[in-house]
Protein backbone atom coordinates (compact mmCIF):
# COMPACT_ATOMS: atom_id res chain seq x y z
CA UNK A 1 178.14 91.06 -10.92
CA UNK A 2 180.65 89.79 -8.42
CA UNK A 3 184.09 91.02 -8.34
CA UNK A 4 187.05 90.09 -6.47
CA UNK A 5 186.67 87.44 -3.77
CA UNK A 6 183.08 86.79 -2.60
CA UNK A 7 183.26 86.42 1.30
CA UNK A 8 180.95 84.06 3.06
CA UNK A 9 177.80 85.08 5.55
CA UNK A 10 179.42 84.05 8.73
CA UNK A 11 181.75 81.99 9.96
CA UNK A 12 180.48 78.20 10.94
CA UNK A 13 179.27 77.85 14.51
CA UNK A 14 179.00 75.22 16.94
CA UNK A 15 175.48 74.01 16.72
CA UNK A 16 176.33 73.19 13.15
CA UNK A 17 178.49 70.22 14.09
CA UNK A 18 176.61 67.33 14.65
CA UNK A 19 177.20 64.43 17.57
CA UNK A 20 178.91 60.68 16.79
CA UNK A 21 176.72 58.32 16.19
CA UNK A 22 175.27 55.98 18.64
CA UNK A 23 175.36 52.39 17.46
CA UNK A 24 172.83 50.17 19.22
CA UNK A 25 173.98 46.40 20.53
CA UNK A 26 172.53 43.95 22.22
CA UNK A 27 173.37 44.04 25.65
CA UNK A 28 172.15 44.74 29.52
CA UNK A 29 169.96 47.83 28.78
CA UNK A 30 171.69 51.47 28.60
CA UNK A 31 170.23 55.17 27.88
CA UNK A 32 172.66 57.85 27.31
CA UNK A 33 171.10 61.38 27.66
CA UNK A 34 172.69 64.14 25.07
CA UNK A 35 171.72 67.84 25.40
CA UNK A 36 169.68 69.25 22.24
CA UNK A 37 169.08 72.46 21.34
CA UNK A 38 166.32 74.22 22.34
CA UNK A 39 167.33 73.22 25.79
CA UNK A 40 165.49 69.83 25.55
CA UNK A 41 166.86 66.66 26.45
CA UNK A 42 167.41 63.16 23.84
CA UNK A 43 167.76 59.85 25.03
CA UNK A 44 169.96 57.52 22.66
CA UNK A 45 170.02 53.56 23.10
CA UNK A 46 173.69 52.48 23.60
CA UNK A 47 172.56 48.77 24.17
CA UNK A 48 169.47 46.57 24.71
CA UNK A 49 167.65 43.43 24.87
CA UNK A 50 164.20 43.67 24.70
CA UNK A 51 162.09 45.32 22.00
CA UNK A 52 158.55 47.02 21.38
CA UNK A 53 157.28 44.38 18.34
CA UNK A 54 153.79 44.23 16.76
CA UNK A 55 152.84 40.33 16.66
CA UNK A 56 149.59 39.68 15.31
CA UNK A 57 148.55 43.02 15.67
CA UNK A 58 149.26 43.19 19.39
CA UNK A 59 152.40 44.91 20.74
CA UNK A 60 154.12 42.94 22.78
CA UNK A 61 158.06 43.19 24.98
CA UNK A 62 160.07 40.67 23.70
CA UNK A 63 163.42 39.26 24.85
CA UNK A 64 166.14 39.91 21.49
CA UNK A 65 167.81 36.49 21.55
CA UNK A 66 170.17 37.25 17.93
CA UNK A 67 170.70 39.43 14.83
CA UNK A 68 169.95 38.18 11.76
CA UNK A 69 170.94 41.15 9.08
CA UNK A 70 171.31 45.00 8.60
CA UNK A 71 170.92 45.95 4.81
CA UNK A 72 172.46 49.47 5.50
CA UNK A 73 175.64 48.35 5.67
CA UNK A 74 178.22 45.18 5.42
CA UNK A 75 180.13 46.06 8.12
CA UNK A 76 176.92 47.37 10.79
CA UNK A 77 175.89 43.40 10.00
CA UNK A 78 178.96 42.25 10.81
CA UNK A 79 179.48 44.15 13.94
CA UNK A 80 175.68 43.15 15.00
CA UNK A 81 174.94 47.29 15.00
CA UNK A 82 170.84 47.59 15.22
CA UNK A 83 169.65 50.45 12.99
CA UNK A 84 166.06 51.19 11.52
CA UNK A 85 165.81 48.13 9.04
CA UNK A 86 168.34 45.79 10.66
CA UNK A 87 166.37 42.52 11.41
CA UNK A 88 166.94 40.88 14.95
CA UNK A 89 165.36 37.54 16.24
CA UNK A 90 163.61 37.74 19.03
CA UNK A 91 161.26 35.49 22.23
CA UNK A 92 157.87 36.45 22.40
CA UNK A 93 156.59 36.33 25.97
CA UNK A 94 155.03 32.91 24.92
CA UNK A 95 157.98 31.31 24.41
CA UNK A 96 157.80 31.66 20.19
CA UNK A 97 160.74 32.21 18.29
CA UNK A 98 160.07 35.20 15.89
CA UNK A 99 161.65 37.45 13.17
CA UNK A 100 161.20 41.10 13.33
CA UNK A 101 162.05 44.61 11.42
CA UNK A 102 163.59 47.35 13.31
CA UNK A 103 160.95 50.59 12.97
CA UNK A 104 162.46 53.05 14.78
CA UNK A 105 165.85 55.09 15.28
CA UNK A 106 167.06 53.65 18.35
CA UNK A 107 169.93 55.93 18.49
CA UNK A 108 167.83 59.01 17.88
CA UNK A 109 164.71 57.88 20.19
CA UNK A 110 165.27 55.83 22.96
CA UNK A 111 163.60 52.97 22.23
CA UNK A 112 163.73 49.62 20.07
CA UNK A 113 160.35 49.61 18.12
CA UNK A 114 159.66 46.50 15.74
CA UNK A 115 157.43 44.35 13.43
CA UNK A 116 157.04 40.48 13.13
CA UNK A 117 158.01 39.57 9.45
């Protein structure tokens, strides 16, 4: 069917390239706002320490006090690098020393969601 060289569609352009990666710490809180397309705007988590986590059913802001583990990768736990699934430790506002999951993309939303294991 094809003969001789078969020539691509179009060149590659720049929306195709994607942006580095933001990886979340625990620190004083900081937003950085990227452009997306569509003209909209995204807000990606550079550091934090508080979190959005679900105790006993209630959501409650909690005070991160230290990082526990990050299954996605050896080196993100070793680098304390909060991604969705990374588990942190946390203070609820009563004073309770808690666990909790990371839900939520902080470099891709903004914001530190969480559950109580």
């Amino acid at each position: 069917m094809y003969h001789g060289k078969i020539n691509k569609a179009r060149k590659k352009k720049k929306f195709h390239e994607g942006g580095f990666p933001v990886e979340t710490r625990i620190d004083k809180g900081k937003k950085k706002k990227v452009k997306s397309k569509g003209g909209g705007l995204k807000l990606k988590l550079v550091s934090t320490e508080h979190a959005n986590i679900v105790v006993d059913g209630k959501p409650q802001k909690c005070r991160i006090t230290g990082f526990v583990e990050n299954p996605v990768s050896q080196d993100y736990s070793r680098r304390h690098i909060i991604t969705k699934g990374a588990v942190i430790k946390a203070e609820t506002p009563d004073k309770r020393e808690i666990k909790a999951r990371v839900t939520s993309r902080p470099g891709q939303s903004g914001l530190l969601n969480a559950v109580s294991l």
